[in-house]
Protein backbone atom coordinates (compact mmCIF):
# COMPACT_ATOMS: atom_id res chain seq x y z
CA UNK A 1 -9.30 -21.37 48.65
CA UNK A 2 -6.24 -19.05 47.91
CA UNK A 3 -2.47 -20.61 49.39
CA UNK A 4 -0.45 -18.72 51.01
CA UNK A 5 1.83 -17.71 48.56
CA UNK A 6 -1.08 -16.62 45.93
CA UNK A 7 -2.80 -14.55 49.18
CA UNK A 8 0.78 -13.06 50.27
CA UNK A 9 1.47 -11.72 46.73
CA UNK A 10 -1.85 -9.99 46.98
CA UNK A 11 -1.50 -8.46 50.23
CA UNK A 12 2.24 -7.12 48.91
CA UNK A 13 0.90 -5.76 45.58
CA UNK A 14 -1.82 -4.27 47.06
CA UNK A 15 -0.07 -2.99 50.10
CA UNK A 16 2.26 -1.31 48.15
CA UNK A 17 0.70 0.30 45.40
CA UNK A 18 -1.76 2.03 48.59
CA UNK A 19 1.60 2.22 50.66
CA UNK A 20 -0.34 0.96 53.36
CA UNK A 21 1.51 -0.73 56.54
CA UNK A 22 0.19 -3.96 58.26
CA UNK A 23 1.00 -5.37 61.52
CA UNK A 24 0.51 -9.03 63.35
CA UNK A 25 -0.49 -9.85 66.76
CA UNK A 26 0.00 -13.76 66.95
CA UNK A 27 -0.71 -15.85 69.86
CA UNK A 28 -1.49 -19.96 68.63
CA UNK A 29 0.56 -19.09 65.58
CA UNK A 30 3.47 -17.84 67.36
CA UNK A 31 4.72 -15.43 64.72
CA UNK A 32 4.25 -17.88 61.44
CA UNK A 33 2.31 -15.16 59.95
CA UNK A 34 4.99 -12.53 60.51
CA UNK A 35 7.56 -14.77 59.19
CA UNK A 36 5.41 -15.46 56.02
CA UNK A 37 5.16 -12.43 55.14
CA UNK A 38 8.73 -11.27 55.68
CA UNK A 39 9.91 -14.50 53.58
CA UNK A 40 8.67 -12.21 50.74
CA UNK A 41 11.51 -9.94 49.34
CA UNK A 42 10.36 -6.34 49.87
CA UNK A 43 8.00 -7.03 52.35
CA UNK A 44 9.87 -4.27 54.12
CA UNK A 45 8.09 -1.93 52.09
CA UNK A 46 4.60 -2.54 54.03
CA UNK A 47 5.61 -4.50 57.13
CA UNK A 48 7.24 -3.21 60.15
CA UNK A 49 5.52 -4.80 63.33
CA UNK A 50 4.84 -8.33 64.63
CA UNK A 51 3.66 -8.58 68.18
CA UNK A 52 3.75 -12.77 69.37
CA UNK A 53 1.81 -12.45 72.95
CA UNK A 54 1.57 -15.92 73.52
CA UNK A 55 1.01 -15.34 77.37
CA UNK A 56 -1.91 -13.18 78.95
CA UNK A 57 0.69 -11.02 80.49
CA UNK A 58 2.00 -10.40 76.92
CA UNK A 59 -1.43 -9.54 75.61
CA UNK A 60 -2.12 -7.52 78.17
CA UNK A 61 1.65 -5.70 78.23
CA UNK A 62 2.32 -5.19 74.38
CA UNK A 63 -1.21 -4.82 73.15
CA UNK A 64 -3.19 -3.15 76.32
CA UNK A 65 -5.76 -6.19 76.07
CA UNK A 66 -7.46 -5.33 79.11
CA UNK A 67 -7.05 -8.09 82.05
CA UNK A 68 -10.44 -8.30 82.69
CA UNK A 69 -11.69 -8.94 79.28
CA UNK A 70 -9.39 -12.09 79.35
CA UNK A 71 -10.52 -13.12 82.55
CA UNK A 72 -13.82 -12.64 81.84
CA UNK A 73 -13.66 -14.03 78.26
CA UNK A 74 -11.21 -16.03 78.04
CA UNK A 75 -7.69 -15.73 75.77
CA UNK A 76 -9.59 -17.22 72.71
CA UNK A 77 -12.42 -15.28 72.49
CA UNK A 78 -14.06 -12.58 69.99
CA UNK A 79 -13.54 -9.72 72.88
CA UNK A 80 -9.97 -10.80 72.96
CA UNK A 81 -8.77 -11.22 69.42
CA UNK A 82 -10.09 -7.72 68.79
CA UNK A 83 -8.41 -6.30 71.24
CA UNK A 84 -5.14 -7.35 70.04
CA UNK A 85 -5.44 -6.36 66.68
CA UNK A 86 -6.99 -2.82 67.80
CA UNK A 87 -4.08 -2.65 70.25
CA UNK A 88 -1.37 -3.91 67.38
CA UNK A 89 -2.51 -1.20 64.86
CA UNK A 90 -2.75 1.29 67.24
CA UNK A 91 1.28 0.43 68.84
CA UNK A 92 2.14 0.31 65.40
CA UNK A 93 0.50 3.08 63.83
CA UNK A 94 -0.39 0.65 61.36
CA UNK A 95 -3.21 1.07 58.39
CA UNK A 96 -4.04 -2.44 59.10
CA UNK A 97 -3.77 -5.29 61.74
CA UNK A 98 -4.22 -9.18 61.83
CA UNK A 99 -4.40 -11.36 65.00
CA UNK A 100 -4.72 -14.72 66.23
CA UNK A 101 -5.60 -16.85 69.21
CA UNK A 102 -6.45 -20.25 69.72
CA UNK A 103 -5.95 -23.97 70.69
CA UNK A 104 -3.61 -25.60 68.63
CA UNK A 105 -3.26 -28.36 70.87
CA UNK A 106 -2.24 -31.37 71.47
CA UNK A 107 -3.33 -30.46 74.62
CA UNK A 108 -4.98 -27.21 76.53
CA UNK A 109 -8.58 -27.71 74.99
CA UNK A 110 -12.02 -27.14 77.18
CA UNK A 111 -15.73 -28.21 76.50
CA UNK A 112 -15.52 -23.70 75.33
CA UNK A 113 -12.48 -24.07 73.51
CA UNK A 114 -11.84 -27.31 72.41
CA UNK A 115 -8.73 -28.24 69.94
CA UNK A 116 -8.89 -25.85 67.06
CA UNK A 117 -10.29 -23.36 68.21
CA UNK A 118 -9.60 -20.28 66.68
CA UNK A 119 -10.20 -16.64 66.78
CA UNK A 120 -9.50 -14.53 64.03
CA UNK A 121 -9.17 -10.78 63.63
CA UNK A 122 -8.78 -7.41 61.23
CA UNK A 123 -8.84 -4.04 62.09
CA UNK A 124 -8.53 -1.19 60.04
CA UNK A 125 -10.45 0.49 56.69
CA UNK A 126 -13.14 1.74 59.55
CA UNK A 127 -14.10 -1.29 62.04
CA UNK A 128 -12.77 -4.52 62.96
CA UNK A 129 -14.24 -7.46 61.92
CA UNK A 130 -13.54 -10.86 63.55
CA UNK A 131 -14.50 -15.02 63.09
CA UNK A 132 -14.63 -17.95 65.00
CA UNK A 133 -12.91 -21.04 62.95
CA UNK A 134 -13.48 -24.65 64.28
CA UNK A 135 -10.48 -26.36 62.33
CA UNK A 136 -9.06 -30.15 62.59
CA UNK A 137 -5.89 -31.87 62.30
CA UNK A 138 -2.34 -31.50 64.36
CA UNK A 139 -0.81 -28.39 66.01
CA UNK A 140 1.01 -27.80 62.87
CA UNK A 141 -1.86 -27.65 60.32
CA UNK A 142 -3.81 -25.82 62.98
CA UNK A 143 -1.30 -23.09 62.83
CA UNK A 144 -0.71 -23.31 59.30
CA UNK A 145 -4.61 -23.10 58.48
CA UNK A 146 -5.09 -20.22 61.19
CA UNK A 147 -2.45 -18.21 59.10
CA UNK A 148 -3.76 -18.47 55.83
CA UNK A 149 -7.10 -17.85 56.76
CA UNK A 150 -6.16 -14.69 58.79
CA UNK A 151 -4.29 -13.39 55.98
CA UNK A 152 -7.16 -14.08 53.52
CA UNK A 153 -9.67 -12.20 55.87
CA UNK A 154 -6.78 -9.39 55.68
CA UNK A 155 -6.77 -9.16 51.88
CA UNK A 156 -9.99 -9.19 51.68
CA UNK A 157 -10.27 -6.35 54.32
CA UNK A 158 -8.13 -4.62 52.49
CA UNK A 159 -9.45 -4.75 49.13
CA UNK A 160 -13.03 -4.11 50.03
CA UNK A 161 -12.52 -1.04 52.50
């Protein structure tokens, strides 16, 4: 598996020699994967827009996630996380968008969603594509893990549209 800084550079280099733009829309990761990637010098160059919409209200109010597909699906769910990355590239007029929801615990887990629970999201190059991840440990390597992988599925994305 790629680290973070190896995945970031890739993203960057290959960000900028498309001149593409990529935005976030973080809700378990809080905006770690914005600040990631604007801890990179130049990351100017490609990034412009973080959304955190930690609440439903926020997800529904920055992103347009419709209300009922939260009710009716839950805030971690593959409807959701879709939404909000449709919704953050469209606000931000973006070539590509990342986002995030899920349980980082300690607590707020159900027998749906238990502790690490986490959906994952790209849209952009054509469609949106999405994943479930299932991951262990503490809230902090939750988050930690949930960035990385998001921002491998976005190089990838990237690369292979």
């Amino acid at each position: 598996m790629r680290d973070l800084n190896d995945t970031l550079q890739r993203i960057a280099q290959h960000a900028q020699r498309q001149q593409l733009h990529v935005t976030t829309a973080e809700s378990c990761t809080g905006g770690l994967i914005a600040k990631s990637i604007t801890d990179r010098p130049g990351s100017s160059d490609w990034f412009e827009y973080g959304f955190v919409t930690y609440s439903n209200a926020a997800k529904t109010d920055l992103l347009g996630v419709d209300p009922q597909t939260i009710e009716s699906q839950g805030a971690v769910s593959d409807a959701t996380v879709r939404a909000m990355a449709e919704g953050a590239l469209a606000r931000a007029g973006a070539d590509y968008a990342i986002a995030v929801s899920g349980v980082a615990g300690p607590g707020g887990g159900t027998a749906n969603n238990p502790v690490g629970s986490v959906w994952i999201a790209c849209a952009g190059g054509g469609s949106t594509v999405s994943a479930h991840l299932q991951l262990d440990g503490d809230r902090t390597s939750i988050r930690e893990r949930s960035a990385l992988l998001a921002l491998q599925m976005l190089h990838d994305r990237m690369t292979s549209a």
